[in-house]
PDB file of N, CA and C in Angstrom:
ATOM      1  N   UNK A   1     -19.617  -5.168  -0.727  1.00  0.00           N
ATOM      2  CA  UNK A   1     -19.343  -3.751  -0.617  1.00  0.00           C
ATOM      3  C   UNK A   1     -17.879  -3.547  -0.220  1.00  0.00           C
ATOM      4  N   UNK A   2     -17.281  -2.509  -0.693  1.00  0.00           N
ATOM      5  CA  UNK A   2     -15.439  -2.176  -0.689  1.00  0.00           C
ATOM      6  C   UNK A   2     -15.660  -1.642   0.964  1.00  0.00           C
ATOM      7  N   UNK A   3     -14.737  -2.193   1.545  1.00  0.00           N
ATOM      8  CA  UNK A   3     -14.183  -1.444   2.450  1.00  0.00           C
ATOM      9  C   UNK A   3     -13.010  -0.826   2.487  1.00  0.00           C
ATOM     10  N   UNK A   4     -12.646  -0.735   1.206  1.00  0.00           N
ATOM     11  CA  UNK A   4     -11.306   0.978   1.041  1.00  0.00           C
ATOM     12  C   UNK A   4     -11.970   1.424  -0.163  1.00  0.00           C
ATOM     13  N   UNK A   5     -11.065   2.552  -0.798  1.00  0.00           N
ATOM     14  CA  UNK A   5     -11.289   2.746  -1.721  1.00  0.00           C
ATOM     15  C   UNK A   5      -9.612   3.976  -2.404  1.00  0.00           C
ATOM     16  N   UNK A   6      -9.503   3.421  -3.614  1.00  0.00           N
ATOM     17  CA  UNK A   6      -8.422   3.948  -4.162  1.00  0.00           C
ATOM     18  C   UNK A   6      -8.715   5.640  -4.735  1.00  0.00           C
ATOM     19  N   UNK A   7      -7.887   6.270  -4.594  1.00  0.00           N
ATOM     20  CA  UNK A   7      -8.150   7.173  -6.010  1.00  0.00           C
ATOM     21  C   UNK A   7      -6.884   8.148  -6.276  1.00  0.00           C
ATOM     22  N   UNK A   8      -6.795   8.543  -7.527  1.00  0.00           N
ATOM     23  CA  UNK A   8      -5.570   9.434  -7.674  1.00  0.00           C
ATOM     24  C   UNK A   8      -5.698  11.018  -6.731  1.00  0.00           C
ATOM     25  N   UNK A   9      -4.182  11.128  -6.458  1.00  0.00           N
ATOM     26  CA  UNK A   9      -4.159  12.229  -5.661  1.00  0.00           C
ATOM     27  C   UNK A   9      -3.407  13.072  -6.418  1.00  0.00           C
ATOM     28  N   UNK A  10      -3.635  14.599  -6.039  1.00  0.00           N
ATOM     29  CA  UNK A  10      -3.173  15.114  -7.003  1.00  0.00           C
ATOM     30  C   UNK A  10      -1.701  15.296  -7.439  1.00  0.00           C
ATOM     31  N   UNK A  11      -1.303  14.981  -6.432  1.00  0.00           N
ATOM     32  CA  UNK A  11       0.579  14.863  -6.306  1.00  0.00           C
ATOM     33  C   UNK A  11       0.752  13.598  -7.050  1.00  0.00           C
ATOM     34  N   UNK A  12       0.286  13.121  -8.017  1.00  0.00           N
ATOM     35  CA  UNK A  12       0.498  11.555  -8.504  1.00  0.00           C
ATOM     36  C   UNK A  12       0.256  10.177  -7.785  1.00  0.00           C
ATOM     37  N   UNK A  13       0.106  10.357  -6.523  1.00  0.00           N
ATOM     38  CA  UNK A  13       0.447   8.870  -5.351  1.00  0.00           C
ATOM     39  C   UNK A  13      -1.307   8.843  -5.586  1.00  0.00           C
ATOM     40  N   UNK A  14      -1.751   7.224  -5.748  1.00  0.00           N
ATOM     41  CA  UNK A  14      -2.679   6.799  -5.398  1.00  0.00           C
ATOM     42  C   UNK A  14      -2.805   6.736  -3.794  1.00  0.00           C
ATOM     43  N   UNK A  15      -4.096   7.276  -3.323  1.00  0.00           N
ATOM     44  CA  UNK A  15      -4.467   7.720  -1.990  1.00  0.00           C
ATOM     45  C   UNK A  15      -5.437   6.701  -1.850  1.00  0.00           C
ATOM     46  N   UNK A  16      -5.310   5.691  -0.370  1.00  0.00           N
ATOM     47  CA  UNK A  16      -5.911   4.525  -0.326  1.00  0.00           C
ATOM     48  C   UNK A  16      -6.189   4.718   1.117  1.00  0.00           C
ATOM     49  N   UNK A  17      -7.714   4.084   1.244  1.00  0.00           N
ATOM     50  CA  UNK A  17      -8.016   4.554   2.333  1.00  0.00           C
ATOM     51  C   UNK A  17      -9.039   3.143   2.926  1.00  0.00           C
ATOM     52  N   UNK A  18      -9.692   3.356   4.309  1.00  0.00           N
ATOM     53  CA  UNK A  18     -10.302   2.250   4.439  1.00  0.00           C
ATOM     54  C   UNK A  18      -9.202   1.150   5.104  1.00  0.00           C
ATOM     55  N   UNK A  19     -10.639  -0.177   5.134  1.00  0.00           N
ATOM     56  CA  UNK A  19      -9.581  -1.508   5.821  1.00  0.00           C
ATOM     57  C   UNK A  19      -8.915  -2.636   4.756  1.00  0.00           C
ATOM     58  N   UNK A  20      -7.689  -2.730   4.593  1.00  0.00           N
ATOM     59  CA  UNK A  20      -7.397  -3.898   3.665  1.00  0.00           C
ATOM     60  C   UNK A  20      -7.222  -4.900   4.030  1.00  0.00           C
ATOM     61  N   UNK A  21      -8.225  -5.877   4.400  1.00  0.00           N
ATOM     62  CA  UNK A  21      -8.294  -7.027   4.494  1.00  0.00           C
ATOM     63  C   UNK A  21      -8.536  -8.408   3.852  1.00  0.00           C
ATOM     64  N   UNK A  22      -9.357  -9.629   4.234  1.00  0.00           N
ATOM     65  CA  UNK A  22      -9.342 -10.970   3.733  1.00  0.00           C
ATOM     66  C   UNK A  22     -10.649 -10.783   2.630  1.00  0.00           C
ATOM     67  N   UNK A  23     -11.506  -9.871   2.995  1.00  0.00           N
ATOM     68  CA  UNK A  23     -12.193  -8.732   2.436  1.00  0.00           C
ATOM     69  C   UNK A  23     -12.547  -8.142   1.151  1.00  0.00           C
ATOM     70  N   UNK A  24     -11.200  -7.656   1.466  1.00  0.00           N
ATOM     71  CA  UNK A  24     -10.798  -6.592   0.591  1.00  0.00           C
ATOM     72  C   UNK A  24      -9.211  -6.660  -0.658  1.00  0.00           C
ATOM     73  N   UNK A  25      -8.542  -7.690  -0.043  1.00  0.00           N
ATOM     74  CA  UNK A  25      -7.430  -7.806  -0.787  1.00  0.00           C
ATOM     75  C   UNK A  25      -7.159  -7.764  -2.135  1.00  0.00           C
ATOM     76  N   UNK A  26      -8.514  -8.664  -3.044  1.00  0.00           N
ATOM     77  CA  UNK A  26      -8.041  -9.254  -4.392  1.00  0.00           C
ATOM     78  C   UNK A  26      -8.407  -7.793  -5.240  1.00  0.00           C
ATOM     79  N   UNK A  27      -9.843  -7.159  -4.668  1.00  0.00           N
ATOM     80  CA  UNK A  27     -10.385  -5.892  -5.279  1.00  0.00           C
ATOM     81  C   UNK A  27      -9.257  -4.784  -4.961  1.00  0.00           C
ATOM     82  N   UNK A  28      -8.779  -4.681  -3.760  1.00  0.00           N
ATOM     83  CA  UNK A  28      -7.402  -4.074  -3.587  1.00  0.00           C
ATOM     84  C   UNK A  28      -6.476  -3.698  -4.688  1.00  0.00           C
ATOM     85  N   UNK A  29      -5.851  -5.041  -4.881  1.00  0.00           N
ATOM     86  CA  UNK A  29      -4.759  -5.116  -5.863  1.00  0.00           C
ATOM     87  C   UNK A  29      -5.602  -4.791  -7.048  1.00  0.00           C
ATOM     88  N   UNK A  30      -6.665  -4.872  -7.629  1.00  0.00           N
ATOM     89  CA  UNK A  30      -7.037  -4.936  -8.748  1.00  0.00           C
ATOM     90  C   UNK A  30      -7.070  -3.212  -8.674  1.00  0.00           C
ATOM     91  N   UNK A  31      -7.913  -2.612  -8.078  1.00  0.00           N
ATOM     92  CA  UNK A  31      -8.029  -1.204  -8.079  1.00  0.00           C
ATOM     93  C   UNK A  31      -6.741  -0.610  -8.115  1.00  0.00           C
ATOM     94  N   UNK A  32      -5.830  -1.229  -7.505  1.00  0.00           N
ATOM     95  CA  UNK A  32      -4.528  -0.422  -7.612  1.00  0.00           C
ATOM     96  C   UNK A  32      -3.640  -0.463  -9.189  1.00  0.00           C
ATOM     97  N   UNK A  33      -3.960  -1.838  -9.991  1.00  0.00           N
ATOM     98  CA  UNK A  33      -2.966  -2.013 -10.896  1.00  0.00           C
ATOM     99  C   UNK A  33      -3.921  -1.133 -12.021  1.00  0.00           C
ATOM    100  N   UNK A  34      -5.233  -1.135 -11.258  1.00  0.00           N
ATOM    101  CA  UNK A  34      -6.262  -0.335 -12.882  1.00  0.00           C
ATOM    102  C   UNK A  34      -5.653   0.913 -12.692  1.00  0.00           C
ATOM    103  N   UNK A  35      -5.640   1.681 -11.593  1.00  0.00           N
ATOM    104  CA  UNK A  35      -5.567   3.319 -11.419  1.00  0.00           C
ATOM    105  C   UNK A  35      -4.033   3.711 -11.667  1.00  0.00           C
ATOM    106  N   UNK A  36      -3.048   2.577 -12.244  1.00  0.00           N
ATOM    107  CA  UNK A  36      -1.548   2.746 -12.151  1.00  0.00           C
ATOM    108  C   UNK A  36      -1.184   2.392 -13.781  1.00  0.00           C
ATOM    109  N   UNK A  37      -2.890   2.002 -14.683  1.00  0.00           N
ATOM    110  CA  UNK A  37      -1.980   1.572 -15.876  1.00  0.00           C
ATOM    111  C   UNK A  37      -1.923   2.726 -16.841  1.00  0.00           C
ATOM    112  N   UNK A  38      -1.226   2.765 -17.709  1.00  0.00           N
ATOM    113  CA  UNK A  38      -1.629   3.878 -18.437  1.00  0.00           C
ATOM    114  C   UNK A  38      -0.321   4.983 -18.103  1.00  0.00           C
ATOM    115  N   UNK A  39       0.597   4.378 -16.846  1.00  0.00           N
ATOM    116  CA  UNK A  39       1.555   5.750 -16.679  1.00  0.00           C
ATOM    117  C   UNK A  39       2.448   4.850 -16.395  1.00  0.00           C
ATOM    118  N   UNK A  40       3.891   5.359 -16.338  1.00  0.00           N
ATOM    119  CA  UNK A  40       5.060   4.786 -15.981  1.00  0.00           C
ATOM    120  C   UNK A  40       5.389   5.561 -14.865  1.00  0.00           C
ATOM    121  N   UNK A  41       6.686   4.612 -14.350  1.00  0.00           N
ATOM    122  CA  UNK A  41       7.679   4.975 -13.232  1.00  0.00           C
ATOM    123  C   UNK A  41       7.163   4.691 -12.301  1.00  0.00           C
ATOM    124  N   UNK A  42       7.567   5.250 -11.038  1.00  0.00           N
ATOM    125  CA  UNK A  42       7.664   4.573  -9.588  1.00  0.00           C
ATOM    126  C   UNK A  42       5.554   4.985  -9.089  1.00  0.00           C
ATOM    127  N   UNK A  43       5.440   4.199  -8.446  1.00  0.00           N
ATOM    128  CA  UNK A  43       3.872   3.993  -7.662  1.00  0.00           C
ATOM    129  C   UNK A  43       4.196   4.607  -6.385  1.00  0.00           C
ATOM    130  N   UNK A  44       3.001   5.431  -5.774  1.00  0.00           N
ATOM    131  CA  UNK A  44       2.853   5.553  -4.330  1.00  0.00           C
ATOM    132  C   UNK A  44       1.944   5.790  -3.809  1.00  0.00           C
ATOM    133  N   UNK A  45       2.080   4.704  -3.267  1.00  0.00           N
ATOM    134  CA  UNK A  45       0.403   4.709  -2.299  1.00  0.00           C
ATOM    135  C   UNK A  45       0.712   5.318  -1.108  1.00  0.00           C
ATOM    136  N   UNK A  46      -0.167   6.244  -1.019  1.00  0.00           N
ATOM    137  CA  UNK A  46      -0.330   7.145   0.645  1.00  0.00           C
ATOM    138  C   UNK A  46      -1.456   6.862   1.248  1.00  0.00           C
ATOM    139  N   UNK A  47      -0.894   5.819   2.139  1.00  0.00           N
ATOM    140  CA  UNK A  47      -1.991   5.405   3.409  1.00  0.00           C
ATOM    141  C   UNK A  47      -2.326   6.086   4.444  1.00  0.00           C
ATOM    142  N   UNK A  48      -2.351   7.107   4.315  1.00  0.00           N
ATOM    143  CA  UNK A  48      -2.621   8.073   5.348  1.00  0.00           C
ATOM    144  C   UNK A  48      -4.085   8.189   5.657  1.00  0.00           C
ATOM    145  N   UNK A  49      -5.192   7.222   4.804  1.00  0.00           N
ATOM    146  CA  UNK A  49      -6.741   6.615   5.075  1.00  0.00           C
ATOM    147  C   UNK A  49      -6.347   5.464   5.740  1.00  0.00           C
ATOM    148  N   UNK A  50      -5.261   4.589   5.558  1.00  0.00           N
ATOM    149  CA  UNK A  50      -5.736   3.040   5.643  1.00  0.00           C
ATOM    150  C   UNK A  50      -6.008   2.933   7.322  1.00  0.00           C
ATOM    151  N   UNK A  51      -6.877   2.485   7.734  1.00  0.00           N
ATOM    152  CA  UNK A  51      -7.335   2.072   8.855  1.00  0.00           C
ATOM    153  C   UNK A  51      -6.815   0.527   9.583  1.00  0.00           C
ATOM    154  N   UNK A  52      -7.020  -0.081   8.978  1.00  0.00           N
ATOM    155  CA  UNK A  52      -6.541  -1.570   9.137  1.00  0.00           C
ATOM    156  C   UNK A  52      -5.518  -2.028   8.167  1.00  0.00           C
ATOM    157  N   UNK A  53      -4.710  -3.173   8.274  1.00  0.00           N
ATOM    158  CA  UNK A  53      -4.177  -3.945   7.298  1.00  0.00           C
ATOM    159  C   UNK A  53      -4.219  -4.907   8.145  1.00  0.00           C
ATOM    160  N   UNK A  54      -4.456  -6.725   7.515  1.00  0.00           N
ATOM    161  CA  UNK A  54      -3.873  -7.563   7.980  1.00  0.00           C
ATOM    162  C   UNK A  54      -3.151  -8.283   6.734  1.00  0.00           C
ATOM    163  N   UNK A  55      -2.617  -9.610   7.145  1.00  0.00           N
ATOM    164  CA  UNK A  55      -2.000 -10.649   5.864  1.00  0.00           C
ATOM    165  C   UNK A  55      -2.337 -10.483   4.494  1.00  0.00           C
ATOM    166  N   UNK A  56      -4.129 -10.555   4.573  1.00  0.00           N
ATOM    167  CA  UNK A  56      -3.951 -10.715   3.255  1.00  0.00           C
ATOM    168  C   UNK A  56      -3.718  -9.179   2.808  1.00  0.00           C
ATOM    169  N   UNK A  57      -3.637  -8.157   3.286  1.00  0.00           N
ATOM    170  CA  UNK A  57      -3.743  -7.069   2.786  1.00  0.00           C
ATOM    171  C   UNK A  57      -2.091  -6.917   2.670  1.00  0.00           C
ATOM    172  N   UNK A  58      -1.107  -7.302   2.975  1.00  0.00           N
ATOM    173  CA  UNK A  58      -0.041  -7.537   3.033  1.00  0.00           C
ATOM    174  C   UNK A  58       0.827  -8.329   1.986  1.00  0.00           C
ATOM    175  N   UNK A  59      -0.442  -9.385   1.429  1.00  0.00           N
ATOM    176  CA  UNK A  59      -0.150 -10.250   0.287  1.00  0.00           C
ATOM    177  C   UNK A  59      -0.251  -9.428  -0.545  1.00  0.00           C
ATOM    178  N   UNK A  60      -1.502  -8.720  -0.385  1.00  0.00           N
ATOM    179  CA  UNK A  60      -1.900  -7.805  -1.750  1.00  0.00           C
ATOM    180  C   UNK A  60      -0.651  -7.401  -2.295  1.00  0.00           C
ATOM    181  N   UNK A  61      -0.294  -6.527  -1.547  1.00  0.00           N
ATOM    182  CA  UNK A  61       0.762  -5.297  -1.684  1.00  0.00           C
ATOM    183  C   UNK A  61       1.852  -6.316  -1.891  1.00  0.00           C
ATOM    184  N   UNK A  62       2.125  -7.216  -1.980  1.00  0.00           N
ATOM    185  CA  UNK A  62       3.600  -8.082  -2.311  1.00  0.00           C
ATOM    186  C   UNK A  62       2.841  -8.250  -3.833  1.00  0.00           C
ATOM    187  N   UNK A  63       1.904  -8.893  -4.203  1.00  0.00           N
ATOM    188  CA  UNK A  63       1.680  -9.185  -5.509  1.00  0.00           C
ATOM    189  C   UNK A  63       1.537  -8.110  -6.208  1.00  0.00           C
ATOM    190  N   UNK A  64       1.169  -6.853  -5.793  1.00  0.00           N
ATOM    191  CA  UNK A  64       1.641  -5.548  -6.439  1.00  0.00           C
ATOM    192  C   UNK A  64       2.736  -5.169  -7.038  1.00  0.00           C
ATOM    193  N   UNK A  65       3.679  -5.196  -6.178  1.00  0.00           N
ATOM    194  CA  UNK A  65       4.686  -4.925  -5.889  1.00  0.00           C
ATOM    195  C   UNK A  65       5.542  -5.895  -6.742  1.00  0.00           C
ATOM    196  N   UNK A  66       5.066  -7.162  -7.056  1.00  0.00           N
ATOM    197  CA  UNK A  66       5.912  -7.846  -8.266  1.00  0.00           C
ATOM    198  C   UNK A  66       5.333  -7.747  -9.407  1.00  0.00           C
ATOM    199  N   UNK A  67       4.137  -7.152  -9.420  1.00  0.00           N
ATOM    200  CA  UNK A  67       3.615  -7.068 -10.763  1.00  0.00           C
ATOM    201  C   UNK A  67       4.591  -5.531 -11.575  1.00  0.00           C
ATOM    202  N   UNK A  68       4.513  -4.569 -10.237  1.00  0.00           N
ATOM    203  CA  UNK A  68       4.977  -3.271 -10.862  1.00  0.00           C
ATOM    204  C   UNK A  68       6.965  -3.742 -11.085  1.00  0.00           C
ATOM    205  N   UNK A  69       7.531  -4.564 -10.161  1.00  0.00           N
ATOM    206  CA  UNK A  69       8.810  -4.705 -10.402  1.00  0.00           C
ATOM    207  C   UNK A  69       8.608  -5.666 -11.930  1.00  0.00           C
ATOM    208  N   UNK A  70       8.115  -6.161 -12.147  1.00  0.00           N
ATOM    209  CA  UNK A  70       7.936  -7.063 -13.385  1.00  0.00           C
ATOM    210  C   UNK A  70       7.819  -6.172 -15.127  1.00  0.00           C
ATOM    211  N   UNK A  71       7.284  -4.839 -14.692  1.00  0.00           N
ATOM    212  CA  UNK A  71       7.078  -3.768 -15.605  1.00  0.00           C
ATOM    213  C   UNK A  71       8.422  -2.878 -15.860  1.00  0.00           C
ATOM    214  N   UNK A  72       9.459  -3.193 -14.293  1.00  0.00           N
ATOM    215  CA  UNK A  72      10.517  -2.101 -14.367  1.00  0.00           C
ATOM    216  C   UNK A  72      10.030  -0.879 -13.745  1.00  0.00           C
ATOM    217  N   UNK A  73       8.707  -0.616 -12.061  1.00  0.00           N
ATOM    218  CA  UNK A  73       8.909  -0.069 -11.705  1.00  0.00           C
ATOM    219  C   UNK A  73       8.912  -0.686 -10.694  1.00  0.00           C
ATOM    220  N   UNK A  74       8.712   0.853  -9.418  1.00  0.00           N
ATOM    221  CA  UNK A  74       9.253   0.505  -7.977  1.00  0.00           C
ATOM    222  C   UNK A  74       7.634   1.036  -7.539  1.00  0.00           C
ATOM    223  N   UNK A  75       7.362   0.463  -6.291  1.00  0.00           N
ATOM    224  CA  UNK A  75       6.313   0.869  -5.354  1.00  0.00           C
ATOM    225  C   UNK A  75       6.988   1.316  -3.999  1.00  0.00           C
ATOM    226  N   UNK A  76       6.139   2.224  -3.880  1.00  0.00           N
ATOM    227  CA  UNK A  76       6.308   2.693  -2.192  1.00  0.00           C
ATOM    228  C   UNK A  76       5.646   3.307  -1.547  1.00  0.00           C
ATOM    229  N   UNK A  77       5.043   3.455  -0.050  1.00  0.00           N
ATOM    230  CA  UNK A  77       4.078   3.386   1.158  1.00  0.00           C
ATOM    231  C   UNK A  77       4.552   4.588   1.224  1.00  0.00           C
ATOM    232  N   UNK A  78       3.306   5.697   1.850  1.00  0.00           N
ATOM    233  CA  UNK A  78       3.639   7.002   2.424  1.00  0.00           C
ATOM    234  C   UNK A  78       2.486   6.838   3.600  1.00  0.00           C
ATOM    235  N   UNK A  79       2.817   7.776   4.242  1.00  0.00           N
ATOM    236  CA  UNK A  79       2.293   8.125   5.510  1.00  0.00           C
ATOM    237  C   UNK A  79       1.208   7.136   6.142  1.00  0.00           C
ATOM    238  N   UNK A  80       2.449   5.837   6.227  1.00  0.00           N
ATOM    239  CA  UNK A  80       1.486   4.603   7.097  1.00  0.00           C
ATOM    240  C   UNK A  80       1.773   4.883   8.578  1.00  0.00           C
ATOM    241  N   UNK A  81       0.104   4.544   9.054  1.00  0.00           N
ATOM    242  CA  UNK A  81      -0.204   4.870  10.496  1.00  0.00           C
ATOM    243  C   UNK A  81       0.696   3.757  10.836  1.00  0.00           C
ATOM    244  N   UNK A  82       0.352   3.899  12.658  1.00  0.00           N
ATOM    245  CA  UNK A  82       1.088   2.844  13.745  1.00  0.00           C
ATOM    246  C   UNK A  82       1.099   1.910  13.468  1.00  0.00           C
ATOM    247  N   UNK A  83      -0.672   1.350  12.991  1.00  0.00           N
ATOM    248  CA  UNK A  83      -1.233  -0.006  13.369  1.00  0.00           C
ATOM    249  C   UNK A  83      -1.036  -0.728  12.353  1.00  0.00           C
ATOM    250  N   UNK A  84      -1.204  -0.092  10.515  1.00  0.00           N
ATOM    251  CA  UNK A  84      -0.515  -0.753   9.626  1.00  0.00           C
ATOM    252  C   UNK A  84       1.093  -0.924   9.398  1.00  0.00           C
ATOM    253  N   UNK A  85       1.687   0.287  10.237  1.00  0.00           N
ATOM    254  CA  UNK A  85       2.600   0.009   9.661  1.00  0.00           C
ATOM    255  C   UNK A  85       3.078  -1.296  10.783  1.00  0.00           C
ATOM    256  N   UNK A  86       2.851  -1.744  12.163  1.00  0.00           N
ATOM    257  CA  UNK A  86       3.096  -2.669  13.209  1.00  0.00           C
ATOM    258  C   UNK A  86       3.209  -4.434  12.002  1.00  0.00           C
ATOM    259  N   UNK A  87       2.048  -3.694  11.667  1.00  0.00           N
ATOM    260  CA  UNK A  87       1.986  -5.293  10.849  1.00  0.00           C
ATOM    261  C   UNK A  87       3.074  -5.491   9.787  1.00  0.00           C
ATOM    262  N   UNK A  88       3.746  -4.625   9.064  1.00  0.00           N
ATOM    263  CA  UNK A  88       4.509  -4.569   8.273  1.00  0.00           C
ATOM    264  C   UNK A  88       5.707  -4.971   8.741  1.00  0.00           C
ATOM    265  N   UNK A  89       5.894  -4.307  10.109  1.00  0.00           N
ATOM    266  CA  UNK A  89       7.037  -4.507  10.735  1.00  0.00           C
ATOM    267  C   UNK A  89       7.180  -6.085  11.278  1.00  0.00           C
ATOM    268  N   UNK A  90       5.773  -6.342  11.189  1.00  0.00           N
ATOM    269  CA  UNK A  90       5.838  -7.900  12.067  1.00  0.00           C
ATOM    270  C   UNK A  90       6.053  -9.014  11.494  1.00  0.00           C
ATOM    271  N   UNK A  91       5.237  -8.640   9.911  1.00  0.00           N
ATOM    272  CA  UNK A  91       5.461  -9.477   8.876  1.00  0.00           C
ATOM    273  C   UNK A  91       6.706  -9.307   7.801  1.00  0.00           C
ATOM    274  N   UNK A  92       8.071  -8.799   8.696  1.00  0.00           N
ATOM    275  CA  UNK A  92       9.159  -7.939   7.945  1.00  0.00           C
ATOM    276  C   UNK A  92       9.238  -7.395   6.687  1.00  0.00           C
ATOM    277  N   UNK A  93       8.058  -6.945   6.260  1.00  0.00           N
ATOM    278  CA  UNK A  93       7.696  -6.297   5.081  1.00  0.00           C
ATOM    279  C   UNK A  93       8.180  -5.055   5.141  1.00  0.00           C
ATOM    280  N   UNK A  94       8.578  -4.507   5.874  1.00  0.00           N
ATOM    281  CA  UNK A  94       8.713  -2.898   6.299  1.00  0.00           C
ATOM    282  C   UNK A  94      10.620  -3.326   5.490  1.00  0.00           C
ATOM    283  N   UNK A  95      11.143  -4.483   5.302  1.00  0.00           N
ATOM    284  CA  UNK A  95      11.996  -4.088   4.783  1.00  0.00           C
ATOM    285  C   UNK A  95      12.300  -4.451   3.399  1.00  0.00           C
ATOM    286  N   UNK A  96      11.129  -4.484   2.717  1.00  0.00           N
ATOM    287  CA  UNK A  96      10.675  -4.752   1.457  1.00  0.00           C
ATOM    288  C   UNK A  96      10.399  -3.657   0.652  1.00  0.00           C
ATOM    289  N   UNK A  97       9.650  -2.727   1.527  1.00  0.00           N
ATOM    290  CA  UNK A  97       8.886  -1.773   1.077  1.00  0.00           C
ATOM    291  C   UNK A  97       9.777  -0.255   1.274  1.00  0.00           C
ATOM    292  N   UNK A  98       9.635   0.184   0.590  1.00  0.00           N
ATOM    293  CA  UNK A  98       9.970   1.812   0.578  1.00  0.00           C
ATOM    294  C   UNK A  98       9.191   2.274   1.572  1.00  0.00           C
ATOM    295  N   UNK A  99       9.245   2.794   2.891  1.00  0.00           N
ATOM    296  CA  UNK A  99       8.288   3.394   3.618  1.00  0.00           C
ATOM    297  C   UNK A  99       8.626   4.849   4.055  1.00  0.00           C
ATOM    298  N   UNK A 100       7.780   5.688   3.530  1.00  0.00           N
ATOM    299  CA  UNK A 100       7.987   7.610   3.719  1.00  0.00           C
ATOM    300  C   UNK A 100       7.434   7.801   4.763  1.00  0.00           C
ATOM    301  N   UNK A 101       7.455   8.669   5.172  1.00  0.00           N
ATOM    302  CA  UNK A 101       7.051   9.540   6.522  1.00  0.00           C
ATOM    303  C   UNK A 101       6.311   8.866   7.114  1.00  0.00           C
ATOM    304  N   UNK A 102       6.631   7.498   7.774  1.00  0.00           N
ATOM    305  CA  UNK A 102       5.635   6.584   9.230  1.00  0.00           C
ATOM    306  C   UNK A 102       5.914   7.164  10.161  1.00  0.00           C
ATOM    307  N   UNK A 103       5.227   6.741  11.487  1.00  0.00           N
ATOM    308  CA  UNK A 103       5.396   7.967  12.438  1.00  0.00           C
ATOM    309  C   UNK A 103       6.720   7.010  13.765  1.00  0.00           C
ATOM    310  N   UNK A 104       7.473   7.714  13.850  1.00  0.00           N
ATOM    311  CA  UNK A 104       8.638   7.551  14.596  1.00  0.00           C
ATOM    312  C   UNK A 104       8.296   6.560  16.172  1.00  0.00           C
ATOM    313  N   UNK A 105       8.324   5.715  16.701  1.00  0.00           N
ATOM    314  CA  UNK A 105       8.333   5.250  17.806  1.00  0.00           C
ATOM    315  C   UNK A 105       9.411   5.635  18.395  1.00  0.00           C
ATOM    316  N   UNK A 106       9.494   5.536  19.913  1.00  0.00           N
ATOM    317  CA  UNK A 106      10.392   5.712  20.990  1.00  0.00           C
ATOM    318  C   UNK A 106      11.087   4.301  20.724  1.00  0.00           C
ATOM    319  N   UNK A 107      12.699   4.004  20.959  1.00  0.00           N
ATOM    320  CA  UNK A 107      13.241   2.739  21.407  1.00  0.00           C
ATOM    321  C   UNK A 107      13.096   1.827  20.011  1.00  0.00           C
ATOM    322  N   UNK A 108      12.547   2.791  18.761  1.00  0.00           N
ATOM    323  CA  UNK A 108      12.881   2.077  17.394  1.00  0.00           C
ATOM    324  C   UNK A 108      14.023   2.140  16.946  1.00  0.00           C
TER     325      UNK A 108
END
């Protein structure tokens, strides 16, 4: 059983929600490259559902992310919470990724 689930939003950004984990990763990426084929230009996923991320959910989004640079587009993260975006930051992915409106820490 999925513990996220993808779907188009109406502003264009695939809206992803749920935990992406060890789990959830490979169905992850797969749901994301199905709901992205068929259109061009830049991807955006708005995590403003995602609940969890760990590694592999982190891998995901790198093998995404070279599949869509491999096509000639760009991917990028919107409204990632604290706790995913912590991991991003930990796993210096946060400077990989395009990241929109995360929420500001003190002493960042």
């Amino acid at each position: 059983m999925a513990t996220f689930s993808v779907s188009a939003g109406s502003d264009g950004a695939l809206n992803v929600a749920g935990e992406l984990d060890l789990a959830a990763a490979d169905e992850f990426a797969t749901a994301v490259l199905e709901h992205a084929t068929g259109s061009s230009g830049p991807v955006v996923l708005d995590f403003a559902g995602v609940e969890f991320l760990d590694s592999t959910g982190v891998s995901a989004l790198v093998r995404i992310r070279n599949t869509f640079l491999d096509q000639g587009r760009t991917l990028s993260l919107r409204n990632v919470a604290e706790r995913p975006l912590r991991v991003l930051q930990i796993t210096a992915m946060d400077a990989v990724f395009e990241i929109e409106n995360a929420p500001q820490r003190d002493g960042v």
